[in-house]
PDB file of N, CA and C in Angstrom:
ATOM      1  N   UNK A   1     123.156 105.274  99.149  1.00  0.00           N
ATOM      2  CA  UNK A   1     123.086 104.476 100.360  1.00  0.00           C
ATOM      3  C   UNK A   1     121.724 103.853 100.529  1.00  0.00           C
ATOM      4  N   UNK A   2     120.517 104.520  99.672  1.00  0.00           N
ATOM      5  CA  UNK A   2     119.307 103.909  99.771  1.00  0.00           C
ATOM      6  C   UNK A   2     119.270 104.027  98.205  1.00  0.00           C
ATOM      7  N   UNK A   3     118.638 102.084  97.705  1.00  0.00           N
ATOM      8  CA  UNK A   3     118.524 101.647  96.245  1.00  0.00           C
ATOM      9  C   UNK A   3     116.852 101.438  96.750  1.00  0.00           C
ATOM     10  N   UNK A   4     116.415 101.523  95.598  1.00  0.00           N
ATOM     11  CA  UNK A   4     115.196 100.981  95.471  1.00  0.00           C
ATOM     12  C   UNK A   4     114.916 100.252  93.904  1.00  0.00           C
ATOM     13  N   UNK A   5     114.970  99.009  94.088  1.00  0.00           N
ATOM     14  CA  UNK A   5     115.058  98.557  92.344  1.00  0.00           C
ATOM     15  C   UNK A   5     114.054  98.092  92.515  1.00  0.00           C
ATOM     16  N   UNK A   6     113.634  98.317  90.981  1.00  0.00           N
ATOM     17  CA  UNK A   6     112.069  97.980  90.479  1.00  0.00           C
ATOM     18  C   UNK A   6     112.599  96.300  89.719  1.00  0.00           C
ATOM     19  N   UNK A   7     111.332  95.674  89.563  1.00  0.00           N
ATOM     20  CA  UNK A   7     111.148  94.606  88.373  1.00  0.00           C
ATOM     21  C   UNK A   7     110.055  93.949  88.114  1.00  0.00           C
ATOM     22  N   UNK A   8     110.613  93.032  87.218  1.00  0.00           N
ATOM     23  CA  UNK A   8     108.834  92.282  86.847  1.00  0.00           C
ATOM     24  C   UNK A   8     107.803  92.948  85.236  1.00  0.00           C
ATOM     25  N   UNK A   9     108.365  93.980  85.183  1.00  0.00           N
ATOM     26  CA  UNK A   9     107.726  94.498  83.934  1.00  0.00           C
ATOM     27  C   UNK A   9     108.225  93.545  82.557  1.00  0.00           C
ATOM     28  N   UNK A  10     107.752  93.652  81.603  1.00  0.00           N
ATOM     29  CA  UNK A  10     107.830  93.289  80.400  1.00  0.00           C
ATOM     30  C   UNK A  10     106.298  93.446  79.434  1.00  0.00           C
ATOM     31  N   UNK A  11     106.174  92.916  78.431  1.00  0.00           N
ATOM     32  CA  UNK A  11     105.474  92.469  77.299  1.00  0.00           C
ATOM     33  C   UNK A  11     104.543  91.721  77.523  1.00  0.00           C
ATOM     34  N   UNK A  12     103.213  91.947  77.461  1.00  0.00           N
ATOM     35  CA  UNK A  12     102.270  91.307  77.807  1.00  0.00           C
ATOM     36  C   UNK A  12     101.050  91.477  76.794  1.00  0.00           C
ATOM     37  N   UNK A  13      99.761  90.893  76.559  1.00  0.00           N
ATOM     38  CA  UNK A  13      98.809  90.330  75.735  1.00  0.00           C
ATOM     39  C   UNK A  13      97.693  91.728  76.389  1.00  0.00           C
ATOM     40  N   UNK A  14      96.754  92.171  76.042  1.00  0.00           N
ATOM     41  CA  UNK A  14      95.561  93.160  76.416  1.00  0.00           C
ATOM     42  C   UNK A  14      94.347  91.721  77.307  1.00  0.00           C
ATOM     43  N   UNK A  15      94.658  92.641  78.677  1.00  0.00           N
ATOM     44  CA  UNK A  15      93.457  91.089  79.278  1.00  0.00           C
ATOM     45  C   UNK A  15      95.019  90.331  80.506  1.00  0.00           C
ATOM     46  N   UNK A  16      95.868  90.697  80.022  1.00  0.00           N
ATOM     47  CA  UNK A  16      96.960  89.802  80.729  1.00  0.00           C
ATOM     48  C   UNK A  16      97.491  90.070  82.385  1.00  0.00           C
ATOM     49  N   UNK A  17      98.151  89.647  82.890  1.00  0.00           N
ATOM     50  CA  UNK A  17      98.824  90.207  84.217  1.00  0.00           C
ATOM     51  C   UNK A  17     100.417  90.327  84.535  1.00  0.00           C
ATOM     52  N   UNK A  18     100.477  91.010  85.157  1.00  0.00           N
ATOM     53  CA  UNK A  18     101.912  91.189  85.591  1.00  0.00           C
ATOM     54  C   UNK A  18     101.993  91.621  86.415  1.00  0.00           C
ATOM     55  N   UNK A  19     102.928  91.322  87.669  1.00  0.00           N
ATOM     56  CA  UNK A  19     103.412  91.760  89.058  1.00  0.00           C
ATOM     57  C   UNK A  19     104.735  92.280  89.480  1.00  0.00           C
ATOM     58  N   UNK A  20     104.938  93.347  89.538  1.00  0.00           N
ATOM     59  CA  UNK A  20     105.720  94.367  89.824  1.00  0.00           C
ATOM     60  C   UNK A  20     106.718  94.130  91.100  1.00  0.00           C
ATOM     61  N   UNK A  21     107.607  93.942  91.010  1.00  0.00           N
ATOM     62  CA  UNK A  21     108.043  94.410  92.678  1.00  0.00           C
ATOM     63  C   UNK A  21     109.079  95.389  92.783  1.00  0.00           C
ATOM     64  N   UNK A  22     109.532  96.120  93.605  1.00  0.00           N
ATOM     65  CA  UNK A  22     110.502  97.039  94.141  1.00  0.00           C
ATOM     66  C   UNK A  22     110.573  96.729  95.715  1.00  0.00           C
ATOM     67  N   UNK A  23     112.459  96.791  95.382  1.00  0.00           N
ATOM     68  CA  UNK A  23     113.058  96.205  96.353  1.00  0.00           C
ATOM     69  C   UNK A  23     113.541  97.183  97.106  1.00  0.00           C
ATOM     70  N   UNK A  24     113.903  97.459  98.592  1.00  0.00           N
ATOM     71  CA  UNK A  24     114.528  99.168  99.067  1.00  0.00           C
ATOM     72  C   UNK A  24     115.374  98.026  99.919  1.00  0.00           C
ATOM     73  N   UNK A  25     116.945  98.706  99.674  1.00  0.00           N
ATOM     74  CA  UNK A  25     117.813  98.154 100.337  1.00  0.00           C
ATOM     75  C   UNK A  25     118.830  99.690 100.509  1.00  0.00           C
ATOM     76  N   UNK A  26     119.782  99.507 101.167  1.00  0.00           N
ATOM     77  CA  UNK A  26     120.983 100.198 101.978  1.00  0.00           C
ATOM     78  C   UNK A  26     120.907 100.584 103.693  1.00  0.00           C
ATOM     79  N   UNK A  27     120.975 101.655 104.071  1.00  0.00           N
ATOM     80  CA  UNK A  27     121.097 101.801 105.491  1.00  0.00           C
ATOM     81  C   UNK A  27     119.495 102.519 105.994  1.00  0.00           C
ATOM     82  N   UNK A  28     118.145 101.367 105.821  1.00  0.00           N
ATOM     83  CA  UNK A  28     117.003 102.219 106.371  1.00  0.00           C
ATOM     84  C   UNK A  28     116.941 101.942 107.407  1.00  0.00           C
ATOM     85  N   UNK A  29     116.005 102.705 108.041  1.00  0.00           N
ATOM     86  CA  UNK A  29     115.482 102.592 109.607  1.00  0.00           C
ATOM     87  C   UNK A  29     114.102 102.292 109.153  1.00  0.00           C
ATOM     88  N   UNK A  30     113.288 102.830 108.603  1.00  0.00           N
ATOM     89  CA  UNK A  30     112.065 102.980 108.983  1.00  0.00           C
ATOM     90  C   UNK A  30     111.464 103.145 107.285  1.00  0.00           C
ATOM     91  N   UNK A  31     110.510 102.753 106.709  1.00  0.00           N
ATOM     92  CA  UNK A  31     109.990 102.853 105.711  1.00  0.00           C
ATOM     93  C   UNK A  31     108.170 103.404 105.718  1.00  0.00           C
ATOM     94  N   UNK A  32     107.960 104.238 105.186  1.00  0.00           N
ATOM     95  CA  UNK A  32     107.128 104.863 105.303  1.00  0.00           C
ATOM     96  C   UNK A  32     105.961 104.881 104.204  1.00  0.00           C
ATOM     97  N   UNK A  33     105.284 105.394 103.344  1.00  0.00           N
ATOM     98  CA  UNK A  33     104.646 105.283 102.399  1.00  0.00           C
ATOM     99  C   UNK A  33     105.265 104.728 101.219  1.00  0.00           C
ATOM    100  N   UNK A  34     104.693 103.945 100.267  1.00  0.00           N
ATOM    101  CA  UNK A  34     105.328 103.737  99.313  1.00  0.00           C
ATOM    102  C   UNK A  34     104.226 103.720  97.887  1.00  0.00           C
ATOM    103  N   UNK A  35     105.102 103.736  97.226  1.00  0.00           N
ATOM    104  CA  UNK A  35     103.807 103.652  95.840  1.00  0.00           C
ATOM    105  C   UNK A  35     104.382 103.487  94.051  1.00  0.00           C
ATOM    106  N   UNK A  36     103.369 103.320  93.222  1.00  0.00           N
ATOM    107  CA  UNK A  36     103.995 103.021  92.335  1.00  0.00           C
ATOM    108  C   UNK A  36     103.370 104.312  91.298  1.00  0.00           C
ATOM    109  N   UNK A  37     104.101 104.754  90.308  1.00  0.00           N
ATOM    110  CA  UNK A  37     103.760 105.561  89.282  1.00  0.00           C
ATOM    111  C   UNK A  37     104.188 105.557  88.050  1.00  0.00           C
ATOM    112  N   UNK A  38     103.320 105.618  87.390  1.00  0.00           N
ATOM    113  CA  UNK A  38     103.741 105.423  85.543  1.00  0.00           C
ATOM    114  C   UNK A  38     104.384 106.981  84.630  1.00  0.00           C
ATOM    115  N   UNK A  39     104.753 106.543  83.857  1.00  0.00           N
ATOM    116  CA  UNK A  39     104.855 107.141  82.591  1.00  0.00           C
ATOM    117  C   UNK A  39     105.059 106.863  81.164  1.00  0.00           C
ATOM    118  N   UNK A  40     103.649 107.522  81.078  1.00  0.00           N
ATOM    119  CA  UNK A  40     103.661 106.895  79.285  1.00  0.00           C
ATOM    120  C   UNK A  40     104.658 108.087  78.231  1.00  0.00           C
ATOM    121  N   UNK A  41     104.797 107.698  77.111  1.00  0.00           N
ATOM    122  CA  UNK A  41     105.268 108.558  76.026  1.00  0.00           C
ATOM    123  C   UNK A  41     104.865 109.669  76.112  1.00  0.00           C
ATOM    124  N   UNK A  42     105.127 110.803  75.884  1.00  0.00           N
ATOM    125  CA  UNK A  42     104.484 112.226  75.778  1.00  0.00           C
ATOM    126  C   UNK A  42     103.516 112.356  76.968  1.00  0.00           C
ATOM    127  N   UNK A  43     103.210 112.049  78.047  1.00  0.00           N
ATOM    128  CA  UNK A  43     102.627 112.262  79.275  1.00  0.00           C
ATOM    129  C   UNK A  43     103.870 112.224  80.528  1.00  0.00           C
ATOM    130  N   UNK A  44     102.816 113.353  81.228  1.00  0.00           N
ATOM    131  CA  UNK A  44     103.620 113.540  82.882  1.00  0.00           C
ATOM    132  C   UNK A  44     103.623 112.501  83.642  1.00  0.00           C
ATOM    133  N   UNK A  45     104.523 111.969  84.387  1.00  0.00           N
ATOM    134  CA  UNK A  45     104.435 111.266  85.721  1.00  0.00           C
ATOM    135  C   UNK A  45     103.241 110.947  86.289  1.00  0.00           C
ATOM    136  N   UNK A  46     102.513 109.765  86.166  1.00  0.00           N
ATOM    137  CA  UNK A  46     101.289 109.920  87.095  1.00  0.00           C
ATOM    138  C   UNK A  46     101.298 109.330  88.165  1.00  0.00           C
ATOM    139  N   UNK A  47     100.626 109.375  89.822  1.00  0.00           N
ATOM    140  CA  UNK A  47     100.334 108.011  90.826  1.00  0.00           C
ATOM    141  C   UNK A  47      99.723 107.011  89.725  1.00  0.00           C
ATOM    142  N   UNK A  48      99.784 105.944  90.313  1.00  0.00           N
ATOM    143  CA  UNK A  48      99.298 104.924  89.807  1.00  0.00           C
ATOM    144  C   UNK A  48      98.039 104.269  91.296  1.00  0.00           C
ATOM    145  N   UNK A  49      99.225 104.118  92.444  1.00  0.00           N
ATOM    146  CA  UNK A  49      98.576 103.570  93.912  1.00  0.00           C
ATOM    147  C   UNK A  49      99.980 103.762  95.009  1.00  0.00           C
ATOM    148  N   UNK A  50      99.347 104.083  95.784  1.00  0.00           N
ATOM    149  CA  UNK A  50      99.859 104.433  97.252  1.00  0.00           C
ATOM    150  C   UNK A  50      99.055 103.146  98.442  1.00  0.00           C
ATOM    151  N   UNK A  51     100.515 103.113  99.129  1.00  0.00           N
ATOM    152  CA  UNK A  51     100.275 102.490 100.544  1.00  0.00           C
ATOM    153  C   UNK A  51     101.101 102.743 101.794  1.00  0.00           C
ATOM    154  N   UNK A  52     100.349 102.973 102.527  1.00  0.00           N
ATOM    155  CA  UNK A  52     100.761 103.696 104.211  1.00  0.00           C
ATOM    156  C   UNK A  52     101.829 102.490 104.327  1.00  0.00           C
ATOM    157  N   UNK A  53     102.369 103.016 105.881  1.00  0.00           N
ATOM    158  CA  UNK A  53     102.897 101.817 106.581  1.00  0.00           C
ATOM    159  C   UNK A  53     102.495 101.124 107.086  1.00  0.00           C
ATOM    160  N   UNK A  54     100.649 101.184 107.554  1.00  0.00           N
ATOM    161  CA  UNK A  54      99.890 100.903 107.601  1.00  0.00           C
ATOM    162  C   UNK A  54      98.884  99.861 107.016  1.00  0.00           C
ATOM    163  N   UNK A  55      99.593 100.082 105.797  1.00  0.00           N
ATOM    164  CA  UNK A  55      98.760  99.603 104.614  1.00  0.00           C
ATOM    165  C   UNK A  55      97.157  99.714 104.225  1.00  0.00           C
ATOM    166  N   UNK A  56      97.375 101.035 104.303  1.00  0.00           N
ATOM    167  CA  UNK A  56      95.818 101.567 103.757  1.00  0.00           C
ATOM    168  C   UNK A  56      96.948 102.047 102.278  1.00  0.00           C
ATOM    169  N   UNK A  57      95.366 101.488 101.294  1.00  0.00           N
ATOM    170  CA  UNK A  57      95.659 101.793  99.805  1.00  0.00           C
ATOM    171  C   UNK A  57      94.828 102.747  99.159  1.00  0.00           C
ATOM    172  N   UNK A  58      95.459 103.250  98.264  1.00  0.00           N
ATOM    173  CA  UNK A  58      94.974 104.240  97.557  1.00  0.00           C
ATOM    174  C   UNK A  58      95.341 103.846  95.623  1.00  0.00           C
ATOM    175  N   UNK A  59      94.469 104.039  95.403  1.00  0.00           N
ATOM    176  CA  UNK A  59      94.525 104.207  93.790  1.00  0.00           C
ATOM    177  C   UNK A  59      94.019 105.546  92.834  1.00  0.00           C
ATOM    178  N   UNK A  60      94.919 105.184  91.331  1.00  0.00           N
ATOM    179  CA  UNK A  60      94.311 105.968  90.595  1.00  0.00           C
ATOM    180  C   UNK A  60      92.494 105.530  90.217  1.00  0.00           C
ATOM    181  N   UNK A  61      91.815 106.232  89.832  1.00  0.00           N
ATOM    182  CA  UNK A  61      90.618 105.749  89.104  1.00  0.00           C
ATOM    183  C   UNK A  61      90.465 105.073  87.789  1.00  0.00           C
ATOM    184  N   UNK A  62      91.883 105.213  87.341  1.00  0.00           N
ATOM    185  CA  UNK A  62      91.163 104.414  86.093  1.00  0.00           C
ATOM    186  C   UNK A  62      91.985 102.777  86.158  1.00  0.00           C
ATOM    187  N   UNK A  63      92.787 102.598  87.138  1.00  0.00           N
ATOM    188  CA  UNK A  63      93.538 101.066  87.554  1.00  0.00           C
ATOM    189  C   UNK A  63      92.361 100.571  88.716  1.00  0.00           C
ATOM    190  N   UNK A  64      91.656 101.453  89.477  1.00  0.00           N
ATOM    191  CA  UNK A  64      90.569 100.792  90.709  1.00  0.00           C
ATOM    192  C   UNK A  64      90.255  99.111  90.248  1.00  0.00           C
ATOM    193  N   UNK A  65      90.418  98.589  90.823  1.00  0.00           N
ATOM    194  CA  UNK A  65      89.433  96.924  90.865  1.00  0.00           C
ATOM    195  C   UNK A  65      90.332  96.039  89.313  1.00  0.00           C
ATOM    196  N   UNK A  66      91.743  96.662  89.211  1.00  0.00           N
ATOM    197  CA  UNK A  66      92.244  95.810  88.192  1.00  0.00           C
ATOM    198  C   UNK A  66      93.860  95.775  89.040  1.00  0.00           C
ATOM    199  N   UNK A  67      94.094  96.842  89.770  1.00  0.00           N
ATOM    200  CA  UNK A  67      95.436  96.620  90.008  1.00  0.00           C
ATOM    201  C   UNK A  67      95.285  96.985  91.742  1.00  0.00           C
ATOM    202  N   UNK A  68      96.123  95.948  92.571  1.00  0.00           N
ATOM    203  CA  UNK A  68      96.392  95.855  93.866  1.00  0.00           C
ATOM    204  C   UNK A  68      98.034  96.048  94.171  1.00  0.00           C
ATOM    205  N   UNK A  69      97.956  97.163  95.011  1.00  0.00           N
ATOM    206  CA  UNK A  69      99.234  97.123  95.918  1.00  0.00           C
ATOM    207  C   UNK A  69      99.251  96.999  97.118  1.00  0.00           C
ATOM    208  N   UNK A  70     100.650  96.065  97.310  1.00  0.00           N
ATOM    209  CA  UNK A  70     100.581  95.658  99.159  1.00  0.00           C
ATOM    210  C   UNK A  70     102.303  95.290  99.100  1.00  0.00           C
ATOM    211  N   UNK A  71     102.858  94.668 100.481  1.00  0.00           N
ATOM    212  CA  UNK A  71     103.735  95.929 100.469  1.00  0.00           C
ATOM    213  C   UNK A  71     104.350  94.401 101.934  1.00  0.00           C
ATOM    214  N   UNK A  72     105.776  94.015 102.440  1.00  0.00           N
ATOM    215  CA  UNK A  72     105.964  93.184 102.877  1.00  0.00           C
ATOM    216  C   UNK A  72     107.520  93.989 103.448  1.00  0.00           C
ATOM    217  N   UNK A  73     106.862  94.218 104.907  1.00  0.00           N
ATOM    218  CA  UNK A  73     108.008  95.087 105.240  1.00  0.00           C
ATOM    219  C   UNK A  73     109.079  94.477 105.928  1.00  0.00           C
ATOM    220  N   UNK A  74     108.944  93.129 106.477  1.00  0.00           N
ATOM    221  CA  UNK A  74     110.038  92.314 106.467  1.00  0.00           C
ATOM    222  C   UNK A  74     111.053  92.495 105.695  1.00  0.00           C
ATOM    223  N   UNK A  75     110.566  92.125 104.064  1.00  0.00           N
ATOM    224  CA  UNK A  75     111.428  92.429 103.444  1.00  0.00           C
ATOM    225  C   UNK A  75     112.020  94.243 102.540  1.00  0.00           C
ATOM    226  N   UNK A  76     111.321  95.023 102.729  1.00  0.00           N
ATOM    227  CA  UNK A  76     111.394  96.220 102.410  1.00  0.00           C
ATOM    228  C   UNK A  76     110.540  96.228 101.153  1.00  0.00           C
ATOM    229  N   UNK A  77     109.991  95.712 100.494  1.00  0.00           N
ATOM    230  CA  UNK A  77     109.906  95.243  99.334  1.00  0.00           C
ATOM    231  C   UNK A  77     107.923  95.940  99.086  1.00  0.00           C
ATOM    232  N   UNK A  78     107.964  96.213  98.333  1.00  0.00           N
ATOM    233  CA  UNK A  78     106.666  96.624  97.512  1.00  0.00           C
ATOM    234  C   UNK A  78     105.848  96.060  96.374  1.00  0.00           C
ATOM    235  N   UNK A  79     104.763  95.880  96.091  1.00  0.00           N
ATOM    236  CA  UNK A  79     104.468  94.917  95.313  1.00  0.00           C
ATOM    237  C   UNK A  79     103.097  95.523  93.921  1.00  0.00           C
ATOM    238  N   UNK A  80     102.968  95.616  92.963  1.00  0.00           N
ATOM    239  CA  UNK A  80     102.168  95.820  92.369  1.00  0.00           C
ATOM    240  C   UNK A  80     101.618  94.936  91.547  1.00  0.00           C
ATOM    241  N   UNK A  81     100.184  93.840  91.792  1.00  0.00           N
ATOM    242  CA  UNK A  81      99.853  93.300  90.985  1.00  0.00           C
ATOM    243  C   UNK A  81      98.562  93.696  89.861  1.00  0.00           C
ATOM    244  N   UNK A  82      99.113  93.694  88.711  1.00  0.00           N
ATOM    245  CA  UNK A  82      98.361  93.957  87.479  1.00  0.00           C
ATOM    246  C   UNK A  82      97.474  93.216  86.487  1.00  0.00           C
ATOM    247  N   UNK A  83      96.197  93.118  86.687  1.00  0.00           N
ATOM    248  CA  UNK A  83      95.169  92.570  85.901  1.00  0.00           C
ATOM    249  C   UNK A  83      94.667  93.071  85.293  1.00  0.00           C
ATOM    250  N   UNK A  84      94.155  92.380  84.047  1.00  0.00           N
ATOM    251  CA  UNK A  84      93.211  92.535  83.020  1.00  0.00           C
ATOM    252  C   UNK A  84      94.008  93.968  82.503  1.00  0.00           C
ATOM    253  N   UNK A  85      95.103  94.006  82.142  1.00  0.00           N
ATOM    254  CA  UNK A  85      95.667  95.271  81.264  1.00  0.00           C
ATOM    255  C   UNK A  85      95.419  95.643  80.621  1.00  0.00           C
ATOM    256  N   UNK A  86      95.360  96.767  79.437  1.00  0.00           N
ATOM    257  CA  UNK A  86      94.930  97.373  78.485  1.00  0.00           C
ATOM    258  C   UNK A  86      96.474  98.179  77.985  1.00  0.00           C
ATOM    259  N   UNK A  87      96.143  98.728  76.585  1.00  0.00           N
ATOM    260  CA  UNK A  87      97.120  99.024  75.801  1.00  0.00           C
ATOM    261  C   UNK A  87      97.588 100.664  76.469  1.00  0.00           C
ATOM    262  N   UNK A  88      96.537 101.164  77.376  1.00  0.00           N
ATOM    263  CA  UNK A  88      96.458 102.542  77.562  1.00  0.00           C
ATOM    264  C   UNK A  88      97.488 102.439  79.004  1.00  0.00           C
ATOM    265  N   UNK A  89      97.594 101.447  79.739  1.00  0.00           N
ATOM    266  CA  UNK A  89      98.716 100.886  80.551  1.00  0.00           C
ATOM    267  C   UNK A  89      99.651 100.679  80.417  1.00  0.00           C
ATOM    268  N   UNK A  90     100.229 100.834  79.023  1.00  0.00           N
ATOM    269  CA  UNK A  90     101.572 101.109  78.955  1.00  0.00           C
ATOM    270  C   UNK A  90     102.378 101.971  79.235  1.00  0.00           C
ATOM    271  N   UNK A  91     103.742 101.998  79.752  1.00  0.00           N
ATOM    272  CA  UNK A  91     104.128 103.091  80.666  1.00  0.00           C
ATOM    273  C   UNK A  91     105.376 102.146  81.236  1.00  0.00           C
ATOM    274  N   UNK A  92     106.764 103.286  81.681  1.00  0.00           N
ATOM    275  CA  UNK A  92     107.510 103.124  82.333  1.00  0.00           C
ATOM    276  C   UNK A  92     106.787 103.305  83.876  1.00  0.00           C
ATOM    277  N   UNK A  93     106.930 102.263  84.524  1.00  0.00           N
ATOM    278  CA  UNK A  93     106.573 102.408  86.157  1.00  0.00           C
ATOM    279  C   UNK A  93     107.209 102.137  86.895  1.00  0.00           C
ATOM    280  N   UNK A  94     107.459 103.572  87.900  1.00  0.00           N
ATOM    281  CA  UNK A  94     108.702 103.617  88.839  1.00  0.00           C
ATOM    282  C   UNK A  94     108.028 103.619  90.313  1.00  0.00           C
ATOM    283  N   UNK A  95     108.906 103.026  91.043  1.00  0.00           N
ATOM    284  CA  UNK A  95     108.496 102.682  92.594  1.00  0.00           C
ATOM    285  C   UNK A  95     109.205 103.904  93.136  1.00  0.00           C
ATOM    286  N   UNK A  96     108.344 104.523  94.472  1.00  0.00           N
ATOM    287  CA  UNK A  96     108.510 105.575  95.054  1.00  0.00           C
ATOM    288  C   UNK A  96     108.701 105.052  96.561  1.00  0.00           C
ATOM    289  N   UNK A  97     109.245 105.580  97.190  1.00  0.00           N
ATOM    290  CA  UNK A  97     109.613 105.028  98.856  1.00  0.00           C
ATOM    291  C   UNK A  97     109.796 106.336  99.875  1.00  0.00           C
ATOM    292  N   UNK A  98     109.278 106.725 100.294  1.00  0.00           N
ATOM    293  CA  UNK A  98     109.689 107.818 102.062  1.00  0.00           C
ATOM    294  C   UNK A  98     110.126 106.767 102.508  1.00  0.00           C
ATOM    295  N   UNK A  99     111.632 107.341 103.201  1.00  0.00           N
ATOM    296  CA  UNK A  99     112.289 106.343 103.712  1.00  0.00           C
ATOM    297  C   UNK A  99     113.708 107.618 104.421  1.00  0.00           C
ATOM    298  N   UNK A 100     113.487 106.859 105.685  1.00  0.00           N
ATOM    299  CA  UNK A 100     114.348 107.509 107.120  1.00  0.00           C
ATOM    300  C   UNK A 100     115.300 106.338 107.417  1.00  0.00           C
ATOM    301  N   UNK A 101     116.798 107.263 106.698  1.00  0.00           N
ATOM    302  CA  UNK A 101     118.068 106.688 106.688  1.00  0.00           C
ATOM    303  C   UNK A 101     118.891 107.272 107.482  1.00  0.00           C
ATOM    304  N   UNK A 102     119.324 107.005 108.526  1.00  0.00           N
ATOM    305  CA  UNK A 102     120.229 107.968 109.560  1.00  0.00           C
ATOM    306  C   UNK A 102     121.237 108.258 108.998  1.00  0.00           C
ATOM    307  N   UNK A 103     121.840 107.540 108.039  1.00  0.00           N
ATOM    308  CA  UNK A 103     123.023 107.669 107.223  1.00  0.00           C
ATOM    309  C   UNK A 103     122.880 109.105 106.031  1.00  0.00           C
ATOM    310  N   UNK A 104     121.364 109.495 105.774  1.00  0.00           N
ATOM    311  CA  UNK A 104     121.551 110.295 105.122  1.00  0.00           C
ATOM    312  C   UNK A 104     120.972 111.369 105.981  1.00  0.00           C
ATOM    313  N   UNK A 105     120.066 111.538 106.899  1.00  0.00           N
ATOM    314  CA  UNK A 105     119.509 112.612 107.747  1.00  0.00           C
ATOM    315  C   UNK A 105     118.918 112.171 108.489  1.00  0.00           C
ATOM    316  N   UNK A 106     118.244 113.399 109.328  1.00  0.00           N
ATOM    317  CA  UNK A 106     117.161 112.757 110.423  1.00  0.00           C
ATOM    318  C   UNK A 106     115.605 112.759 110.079  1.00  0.00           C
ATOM    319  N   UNK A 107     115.534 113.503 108.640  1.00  0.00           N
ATOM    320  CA  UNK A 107     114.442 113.415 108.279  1.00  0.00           C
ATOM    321  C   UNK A 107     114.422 112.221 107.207  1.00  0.00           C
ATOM    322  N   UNK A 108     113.200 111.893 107.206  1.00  0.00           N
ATOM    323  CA  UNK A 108     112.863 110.971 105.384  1.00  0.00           C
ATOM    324  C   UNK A 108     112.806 111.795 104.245  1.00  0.00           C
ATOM    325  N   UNK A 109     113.293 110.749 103.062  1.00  0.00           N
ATOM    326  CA  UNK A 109     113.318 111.362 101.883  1.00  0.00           C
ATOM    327  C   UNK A 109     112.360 110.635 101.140  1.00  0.00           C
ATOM    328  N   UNK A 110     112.100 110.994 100.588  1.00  0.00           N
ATOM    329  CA  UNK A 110     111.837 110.456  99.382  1.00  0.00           C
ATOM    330  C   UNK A 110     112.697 109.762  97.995  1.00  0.00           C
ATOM    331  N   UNK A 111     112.666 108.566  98.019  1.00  0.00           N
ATOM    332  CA  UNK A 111     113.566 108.094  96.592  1.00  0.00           C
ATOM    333  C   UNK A 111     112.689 107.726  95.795  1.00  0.00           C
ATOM    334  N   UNK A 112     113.713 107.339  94.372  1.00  0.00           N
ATOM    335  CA  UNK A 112     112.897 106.919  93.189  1.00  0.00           C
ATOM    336  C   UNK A 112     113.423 105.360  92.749  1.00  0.00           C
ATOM    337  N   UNK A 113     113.079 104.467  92.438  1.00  0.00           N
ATOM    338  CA  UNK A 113     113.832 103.371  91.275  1.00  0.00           C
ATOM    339  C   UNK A 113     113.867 103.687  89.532  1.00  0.00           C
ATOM    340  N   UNK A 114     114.579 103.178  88.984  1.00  0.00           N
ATOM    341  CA  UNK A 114     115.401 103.709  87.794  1.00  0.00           C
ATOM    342  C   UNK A 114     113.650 103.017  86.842  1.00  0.00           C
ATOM    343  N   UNK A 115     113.056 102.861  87.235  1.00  0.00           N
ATOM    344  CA  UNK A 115     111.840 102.093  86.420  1.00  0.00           C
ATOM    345  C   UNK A 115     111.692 100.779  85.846  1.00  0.00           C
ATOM    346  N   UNK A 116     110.872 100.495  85.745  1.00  0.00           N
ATOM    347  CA  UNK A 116     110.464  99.392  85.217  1.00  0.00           C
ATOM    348  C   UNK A 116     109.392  99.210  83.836  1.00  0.00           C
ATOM    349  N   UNK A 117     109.986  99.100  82.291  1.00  0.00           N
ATOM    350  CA  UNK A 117     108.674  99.289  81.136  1.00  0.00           C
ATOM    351  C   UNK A 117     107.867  97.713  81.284  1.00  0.00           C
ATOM    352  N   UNK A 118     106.917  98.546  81.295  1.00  0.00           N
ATOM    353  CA  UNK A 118     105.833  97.416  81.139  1.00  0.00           C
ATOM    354  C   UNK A 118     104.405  97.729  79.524  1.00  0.00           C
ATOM    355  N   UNK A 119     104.635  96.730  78.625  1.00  0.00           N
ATOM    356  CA  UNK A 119     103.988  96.936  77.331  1.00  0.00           C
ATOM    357  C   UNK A 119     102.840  96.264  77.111  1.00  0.00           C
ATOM    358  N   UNK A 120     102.225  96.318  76.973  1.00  0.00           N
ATOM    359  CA  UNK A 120     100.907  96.295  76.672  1.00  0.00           C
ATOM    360  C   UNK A 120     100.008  96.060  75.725  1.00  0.00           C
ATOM    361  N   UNK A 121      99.985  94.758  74.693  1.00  0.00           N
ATOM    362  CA  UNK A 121      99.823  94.931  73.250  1.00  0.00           C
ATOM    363  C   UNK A 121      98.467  94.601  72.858  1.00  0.00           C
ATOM    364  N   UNK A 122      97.615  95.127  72.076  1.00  0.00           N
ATOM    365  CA  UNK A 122      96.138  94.770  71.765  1.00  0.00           C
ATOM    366  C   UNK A 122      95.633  93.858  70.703  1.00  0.00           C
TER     367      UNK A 122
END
């Protein structure tokens, strides 16, 4: 009842950009933090960047001052833009959402999107 689809990833040059979005659609009320997180080959799940509803941001340290997230709650929608990439940025990256659906409870959950690969070539 709550989707959150990712897109925008693909194949890109070392130095290049790409902009991410994830979309949250079904029965929300209220959208709450959202954020984006990678996973590379043989590594755990990492944050990548977080943003309030507020829109205070948070990042990892090693994306700081190359990658911006912001976030357009009109449309439910989340946004990750990616500069100056590197090969070590490669990674499936999935959009994360707290999100309060009366249809599913009275509390928020947390969902995931099915990911988005984004490659990275040097």
């Amino acid at each position: 009842q709550v989707q959150l689809v990712e897109s925008g990833g693909g194949l890109v040059q070392a130095g290049g950009s790409l902009r991410l979005s994830c979309a949250a659609s079904g029965n929300i009320l209220s959208i709450y933090a959202m954020g984006w997180y990678r996973q590379a080959p043989g590594k755990q799940r990492e944050l990548v960047a977080s943003i309030t509803s507020g829109e205070s941001a948070n990042y990892e340290d090693s994306v700081k001052g190359r990658f911006t997230i912001s976030r357009d709650n009109a449309k439910n929608t989340v946004y990750l833009q990616m500069n100056s990439l590197k090969p070590e940025d490669t990674a499936v990256y999935y959009c994360n959402a707290k999100i309060l659906s009366l249809a599913v409870g009275p509390a928020p959950m947390g969902y995931w999107g099915k990911g988005t690969l984004v490659t990275v070539s040097s």
